[in-house]
PDB file of N, CA and C in Angstrom:
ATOM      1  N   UNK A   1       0.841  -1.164   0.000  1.00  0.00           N
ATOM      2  CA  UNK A   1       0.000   0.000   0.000  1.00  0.00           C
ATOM      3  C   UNK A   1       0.896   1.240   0.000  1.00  0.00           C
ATOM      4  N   UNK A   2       0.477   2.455  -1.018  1.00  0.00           N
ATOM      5  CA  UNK A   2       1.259   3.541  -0.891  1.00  0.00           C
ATOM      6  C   UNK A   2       0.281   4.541  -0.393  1.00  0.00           C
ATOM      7  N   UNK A   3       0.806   5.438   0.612  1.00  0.00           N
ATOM      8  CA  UNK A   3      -0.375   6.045   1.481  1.00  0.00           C
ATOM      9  C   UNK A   3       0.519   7.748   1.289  1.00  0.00           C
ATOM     10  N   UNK A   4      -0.195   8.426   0.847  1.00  0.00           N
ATOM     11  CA  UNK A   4      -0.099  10.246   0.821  1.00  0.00           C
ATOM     12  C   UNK A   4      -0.948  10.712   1.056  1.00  0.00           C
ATOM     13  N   UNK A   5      -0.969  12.112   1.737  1.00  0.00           N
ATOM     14  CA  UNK A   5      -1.904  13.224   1.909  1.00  0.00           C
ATOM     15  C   UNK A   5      -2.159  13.638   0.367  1.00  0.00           C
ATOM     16  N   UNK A   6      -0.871  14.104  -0.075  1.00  0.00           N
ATOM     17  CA  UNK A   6      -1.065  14.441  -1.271  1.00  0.00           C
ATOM     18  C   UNK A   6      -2.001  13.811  -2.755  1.00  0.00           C
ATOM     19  N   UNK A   7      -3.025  14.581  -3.251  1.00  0.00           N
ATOM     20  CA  UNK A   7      -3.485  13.175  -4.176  1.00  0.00           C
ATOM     21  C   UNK A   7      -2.745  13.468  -5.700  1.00  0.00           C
ATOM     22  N   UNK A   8      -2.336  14.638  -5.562  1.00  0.00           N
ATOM     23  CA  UNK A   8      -0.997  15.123  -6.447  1.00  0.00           C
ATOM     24  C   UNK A   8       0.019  14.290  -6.452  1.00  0.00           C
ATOM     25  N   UNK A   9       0.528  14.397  -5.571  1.00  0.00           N
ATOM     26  CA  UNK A   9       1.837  13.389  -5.469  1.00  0.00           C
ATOM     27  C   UNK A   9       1.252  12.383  -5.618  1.00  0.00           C
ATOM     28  N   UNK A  10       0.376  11.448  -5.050  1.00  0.00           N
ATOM     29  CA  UNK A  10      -0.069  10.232  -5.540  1.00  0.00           C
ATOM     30  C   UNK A  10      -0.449   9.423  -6.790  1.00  0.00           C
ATOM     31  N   UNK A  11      -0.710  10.889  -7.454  1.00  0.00           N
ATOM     32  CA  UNK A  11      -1.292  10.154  -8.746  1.00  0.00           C
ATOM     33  C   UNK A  11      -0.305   9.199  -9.368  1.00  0.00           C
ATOM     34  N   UNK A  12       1.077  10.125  -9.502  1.00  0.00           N
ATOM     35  CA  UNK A  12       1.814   8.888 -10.326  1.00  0.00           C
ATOM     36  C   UNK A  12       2.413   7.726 -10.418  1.00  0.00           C
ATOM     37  N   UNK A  13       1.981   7.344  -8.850  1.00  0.00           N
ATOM     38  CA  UNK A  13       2.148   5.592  -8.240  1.00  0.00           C
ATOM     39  C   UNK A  13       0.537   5.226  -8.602  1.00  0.00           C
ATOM     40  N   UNK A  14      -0.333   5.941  -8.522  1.00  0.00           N
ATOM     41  CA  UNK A  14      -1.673   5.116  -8.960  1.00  0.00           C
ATOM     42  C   UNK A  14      -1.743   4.751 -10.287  1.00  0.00           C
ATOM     43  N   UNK A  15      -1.079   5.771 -11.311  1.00  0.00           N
ATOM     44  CA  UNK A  15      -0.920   5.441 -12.311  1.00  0.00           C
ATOM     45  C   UNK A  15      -0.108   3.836 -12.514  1.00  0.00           C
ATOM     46  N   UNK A  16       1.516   3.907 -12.273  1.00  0.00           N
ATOM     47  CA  UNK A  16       2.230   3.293 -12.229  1.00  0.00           C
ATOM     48  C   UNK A  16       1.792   1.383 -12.119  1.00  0.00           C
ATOM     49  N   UNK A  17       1.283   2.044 -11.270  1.00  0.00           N
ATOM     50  CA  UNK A  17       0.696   0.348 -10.303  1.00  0.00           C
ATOM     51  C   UNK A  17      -0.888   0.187 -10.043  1.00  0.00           C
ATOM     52  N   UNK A  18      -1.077   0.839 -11.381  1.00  0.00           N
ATOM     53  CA  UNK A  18      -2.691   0.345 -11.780  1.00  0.00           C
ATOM     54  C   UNK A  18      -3.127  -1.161 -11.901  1.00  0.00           C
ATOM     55  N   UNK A  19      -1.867  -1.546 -12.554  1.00  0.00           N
ATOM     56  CA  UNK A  19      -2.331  -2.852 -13.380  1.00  0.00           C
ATOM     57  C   UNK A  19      -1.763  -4.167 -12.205  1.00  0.00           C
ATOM     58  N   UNK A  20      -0.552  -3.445 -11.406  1.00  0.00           N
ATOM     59  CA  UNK A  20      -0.606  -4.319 -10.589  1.00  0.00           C
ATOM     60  C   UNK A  20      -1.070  -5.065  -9.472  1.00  0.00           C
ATOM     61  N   UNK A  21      -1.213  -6.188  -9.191  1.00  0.00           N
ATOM     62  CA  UNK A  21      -2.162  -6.684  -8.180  1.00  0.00           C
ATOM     63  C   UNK A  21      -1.586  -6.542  -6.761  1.00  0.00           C
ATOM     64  N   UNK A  22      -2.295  -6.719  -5.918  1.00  0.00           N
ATOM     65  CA  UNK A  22      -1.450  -6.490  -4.023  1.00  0.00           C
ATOM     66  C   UNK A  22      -1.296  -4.951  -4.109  1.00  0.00           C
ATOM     67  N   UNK A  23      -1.003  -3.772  -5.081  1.00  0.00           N
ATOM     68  CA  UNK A  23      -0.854  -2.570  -4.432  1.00  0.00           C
ATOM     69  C   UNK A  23      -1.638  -1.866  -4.959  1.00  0.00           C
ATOM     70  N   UNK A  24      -1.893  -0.829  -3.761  1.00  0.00           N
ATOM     71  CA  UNK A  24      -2.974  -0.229  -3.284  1.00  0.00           C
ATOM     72  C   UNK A  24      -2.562   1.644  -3.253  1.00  0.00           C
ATOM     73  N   UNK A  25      -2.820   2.635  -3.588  1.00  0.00           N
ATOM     74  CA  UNK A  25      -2.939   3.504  -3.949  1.00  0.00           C
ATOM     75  C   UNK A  25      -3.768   4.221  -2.483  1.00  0.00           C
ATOM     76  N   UNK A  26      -3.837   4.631  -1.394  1.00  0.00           N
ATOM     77  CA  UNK A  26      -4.339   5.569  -0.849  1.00  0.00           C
ATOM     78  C   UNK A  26      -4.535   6.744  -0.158  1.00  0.00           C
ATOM     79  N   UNK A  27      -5.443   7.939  -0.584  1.00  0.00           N
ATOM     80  CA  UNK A  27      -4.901   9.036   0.006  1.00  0.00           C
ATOM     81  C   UNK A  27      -5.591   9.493   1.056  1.00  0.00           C
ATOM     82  N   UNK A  28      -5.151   9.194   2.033  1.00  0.00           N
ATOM     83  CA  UNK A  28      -4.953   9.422   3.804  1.00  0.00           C
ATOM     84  C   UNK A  28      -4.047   9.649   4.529  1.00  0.00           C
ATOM     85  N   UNK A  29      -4.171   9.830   5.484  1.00  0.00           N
ATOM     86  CA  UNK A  29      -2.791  10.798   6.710  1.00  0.00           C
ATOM     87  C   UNK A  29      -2.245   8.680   7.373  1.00  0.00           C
ATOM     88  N   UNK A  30      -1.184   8.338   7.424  1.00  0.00           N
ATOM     89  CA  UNK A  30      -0.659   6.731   8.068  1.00  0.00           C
ATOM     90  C   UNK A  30      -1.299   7.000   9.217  1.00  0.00           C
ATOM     91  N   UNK A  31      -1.385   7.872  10.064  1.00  0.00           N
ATOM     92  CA  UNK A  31      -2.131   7.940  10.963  1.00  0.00           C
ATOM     93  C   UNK A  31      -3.708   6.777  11.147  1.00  0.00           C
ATOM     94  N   UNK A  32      -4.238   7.298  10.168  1.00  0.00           N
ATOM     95  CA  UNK A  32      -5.539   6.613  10.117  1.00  0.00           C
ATOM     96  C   UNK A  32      -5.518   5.013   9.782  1.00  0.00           C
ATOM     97  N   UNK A  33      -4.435   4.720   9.568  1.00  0.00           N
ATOM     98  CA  UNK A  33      -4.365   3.083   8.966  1.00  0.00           C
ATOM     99  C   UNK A  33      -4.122   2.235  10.437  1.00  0.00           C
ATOM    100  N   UNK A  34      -4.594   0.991  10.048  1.00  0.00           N
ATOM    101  CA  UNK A  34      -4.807  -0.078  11.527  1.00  0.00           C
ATOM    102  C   UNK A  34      -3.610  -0.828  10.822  1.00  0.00           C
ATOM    103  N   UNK A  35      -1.971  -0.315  10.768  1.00  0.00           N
ATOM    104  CA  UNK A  35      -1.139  -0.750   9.940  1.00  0.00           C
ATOM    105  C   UNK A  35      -0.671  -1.981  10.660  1.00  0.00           C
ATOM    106  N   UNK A  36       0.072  -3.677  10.191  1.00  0.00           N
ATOM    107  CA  UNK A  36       0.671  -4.031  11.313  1.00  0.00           C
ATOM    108  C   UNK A  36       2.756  -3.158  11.146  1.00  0.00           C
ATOM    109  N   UNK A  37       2.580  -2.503  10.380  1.00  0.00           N
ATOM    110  CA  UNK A  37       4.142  -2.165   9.447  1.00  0.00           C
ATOM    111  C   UNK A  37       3.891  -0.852   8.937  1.00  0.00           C
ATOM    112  N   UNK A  38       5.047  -0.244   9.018  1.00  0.00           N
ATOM    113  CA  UNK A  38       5.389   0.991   8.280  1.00  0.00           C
ATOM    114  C   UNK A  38       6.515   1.170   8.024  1.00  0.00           C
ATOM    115  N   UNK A  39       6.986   1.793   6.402  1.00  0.00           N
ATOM    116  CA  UNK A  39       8.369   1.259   6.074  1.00  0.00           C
ATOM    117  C   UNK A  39       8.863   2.541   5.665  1.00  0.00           C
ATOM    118  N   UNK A  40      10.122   3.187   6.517  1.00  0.00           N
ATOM    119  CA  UNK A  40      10.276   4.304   6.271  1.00  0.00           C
ATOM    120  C   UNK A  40      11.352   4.054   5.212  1.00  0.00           C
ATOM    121  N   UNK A  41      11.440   4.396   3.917  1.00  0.00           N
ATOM    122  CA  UNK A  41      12.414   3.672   3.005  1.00  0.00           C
ATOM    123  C   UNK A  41      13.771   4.628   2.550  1.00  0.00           C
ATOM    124  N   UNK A  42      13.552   5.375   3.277  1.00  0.00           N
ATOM    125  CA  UNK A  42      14.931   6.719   2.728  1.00  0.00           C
ATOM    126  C   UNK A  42      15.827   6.812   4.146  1.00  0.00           C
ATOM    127  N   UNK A  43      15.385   6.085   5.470  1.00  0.00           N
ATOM    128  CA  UNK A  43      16.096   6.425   6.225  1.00  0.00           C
ATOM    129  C   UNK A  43      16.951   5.274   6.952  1.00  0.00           C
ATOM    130  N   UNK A  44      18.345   5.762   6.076  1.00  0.00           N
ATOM    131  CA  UNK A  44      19.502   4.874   6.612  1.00  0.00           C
ATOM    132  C   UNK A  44      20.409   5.003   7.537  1.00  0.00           C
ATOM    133  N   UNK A  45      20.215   6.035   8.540  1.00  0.00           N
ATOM    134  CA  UNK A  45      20.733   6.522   9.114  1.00  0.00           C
ATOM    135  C   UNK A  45      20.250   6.496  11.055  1.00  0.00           C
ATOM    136  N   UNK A  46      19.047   5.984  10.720  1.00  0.00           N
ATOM    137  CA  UNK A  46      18.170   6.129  11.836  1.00  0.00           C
ATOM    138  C   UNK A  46      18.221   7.602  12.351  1.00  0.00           C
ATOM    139  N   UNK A  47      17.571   8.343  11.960  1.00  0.00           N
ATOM    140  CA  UNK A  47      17.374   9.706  11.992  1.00  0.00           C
ATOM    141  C   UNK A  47      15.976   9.920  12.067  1.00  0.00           C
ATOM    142  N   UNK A  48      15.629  10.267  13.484  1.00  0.00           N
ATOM    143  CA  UNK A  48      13.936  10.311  13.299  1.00  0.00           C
ATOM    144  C   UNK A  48      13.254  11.636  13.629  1.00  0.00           C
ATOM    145  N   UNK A  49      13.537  12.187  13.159  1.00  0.00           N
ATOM    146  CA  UNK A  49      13.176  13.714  13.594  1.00  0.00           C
ATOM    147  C   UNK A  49      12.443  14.654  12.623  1.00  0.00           C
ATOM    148  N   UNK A  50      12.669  14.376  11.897  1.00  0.00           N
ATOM    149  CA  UNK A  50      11.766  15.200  10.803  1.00  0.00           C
ATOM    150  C   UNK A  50      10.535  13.889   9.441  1.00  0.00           C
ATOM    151  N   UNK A  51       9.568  14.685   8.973  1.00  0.00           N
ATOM    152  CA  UNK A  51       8.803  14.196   7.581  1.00  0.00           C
ATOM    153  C   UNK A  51       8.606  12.576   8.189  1.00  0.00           C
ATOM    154  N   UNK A  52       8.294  11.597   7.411  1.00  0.00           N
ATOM    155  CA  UNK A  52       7.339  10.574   8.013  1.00  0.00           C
ATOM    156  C   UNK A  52       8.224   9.925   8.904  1.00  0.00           C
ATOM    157  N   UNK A  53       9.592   9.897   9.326  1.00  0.00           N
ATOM    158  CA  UNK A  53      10.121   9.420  10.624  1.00  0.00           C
ATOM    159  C   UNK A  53       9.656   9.676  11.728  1.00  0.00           C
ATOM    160  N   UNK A  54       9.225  11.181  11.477  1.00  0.00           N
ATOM    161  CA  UNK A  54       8.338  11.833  12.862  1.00  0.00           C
ATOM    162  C   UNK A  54       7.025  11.395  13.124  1.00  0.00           C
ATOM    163  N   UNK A  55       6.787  11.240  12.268  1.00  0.00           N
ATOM    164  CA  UNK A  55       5.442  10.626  12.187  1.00  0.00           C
ATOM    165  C   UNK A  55       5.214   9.111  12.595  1.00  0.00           C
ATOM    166  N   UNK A  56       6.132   8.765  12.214  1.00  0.00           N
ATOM    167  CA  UNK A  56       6.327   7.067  12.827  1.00  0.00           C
ATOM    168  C   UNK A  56       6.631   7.180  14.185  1.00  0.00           C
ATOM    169  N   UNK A  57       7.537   8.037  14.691  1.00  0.00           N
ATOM    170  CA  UNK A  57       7.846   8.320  15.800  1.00  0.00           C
ATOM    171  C   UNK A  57       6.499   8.468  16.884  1.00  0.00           C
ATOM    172  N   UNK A  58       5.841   9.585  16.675  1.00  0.00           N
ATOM    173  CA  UNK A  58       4.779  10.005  17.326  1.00  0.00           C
ATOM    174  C   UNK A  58       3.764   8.800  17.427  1.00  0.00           C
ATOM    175  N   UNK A  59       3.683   8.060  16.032  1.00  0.00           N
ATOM    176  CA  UNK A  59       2.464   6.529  16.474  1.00  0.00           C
ATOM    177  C   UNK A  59       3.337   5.569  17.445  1.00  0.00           C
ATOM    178  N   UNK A  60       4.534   5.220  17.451  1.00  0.00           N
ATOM    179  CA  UNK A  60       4.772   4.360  18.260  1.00  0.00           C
ATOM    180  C   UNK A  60       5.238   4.673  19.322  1.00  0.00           C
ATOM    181  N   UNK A  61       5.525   6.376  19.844  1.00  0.00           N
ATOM    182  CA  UNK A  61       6.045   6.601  21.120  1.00  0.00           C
ATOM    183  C   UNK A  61       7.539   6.800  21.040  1.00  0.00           C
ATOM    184  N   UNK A  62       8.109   6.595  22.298  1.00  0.00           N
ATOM    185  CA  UNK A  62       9.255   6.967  22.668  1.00  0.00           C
ATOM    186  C   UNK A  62      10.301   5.723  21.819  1.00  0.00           C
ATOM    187  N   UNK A  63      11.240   6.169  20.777  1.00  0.00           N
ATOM    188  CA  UNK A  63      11.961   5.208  20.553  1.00  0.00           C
ATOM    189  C   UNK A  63      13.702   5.353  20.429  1.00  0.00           C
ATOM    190  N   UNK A  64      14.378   4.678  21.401  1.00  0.00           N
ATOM    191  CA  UNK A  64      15.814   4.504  22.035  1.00  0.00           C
ATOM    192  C   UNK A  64      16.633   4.967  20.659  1.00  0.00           C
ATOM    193  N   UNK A  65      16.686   5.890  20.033  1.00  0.00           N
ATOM    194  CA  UNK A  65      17.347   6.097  18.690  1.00  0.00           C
ATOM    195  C   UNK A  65      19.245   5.438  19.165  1.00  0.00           C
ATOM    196  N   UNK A  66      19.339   5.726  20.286  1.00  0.00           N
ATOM    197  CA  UNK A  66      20.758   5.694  20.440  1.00  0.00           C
ATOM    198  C   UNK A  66      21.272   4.390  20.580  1.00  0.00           C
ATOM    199  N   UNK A  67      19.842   3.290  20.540  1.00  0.00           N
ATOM    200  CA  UNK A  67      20.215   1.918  20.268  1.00  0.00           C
ATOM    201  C   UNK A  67      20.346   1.461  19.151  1.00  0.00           C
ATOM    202  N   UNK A  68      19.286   1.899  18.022  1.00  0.00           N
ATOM    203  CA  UNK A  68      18.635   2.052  16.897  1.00  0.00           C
ATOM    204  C   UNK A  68      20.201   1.871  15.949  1.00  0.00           C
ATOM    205  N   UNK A  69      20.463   3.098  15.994  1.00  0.00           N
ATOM    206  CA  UNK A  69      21.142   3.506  14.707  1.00  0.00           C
ATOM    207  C   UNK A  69      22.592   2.725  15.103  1.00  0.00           C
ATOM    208  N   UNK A  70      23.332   2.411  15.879  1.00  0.00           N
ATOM    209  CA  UNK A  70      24.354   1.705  15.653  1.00  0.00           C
ATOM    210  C   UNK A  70      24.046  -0.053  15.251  1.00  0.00           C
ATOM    211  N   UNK A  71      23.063  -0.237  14.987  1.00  0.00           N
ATOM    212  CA  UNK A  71      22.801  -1.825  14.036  1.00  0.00           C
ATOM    213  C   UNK A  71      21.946  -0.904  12.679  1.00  0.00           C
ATOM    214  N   UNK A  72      21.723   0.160  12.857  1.00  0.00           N
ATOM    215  CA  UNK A  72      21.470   0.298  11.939  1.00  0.00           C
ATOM    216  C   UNK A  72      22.673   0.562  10.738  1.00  0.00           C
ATOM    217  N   UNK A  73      23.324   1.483  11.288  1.00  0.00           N
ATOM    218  CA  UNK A  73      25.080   1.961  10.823  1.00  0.00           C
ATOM    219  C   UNK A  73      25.772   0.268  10.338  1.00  0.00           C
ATOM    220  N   UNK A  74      25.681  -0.816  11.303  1.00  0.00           N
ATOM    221  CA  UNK A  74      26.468  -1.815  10.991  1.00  0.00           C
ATOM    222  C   UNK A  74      26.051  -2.777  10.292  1.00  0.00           C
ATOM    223  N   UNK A  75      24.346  -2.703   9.849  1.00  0.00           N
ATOM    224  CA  UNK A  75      23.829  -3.485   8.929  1.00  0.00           C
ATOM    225  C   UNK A  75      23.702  -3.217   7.592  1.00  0.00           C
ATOM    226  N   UNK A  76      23.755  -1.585   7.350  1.00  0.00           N
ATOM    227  CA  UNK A  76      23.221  -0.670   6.474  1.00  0.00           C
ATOM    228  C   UNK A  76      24.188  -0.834   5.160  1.00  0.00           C
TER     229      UNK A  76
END
């Protein structure tokens, strides 16, 4: 599922992955989704402070970044 506020920005994954089956196109805030996963895909750094890191941040609460990012650094 690809999820934006934007339905601008969205259009051109709805386009894209019209024809394909399993993905899903929707425009809503992640907030509203009963997700079991959320995949922040640009952040290799474990850096959670700004744009949908923050946002992931805020649904799951307090998270130990200073544990985080050194397996993240050594897996990455």
């Amino acid at each position: 599922m690809i999820v934006d506020t934007d339905h601008q920005r969205l259009k051109p994954f709805e386009e894209k992955f019209k024809t394909i089956p399993n993905v899903t196109c929707l425009h809503t805030d992640i907030r509203e989704l009963n997700a079991d996963m959320i995949v922040s895909p640009a952040n290799s750094l474990g850096l959670m402070d700004g744009g949908l890191d923050h946002v992931i941040c805020e649904i799951l609460g307090r998270i130990d970044l200073e544990k985080i990012r050194p397996i993240i650094q050594k897996n990455g």
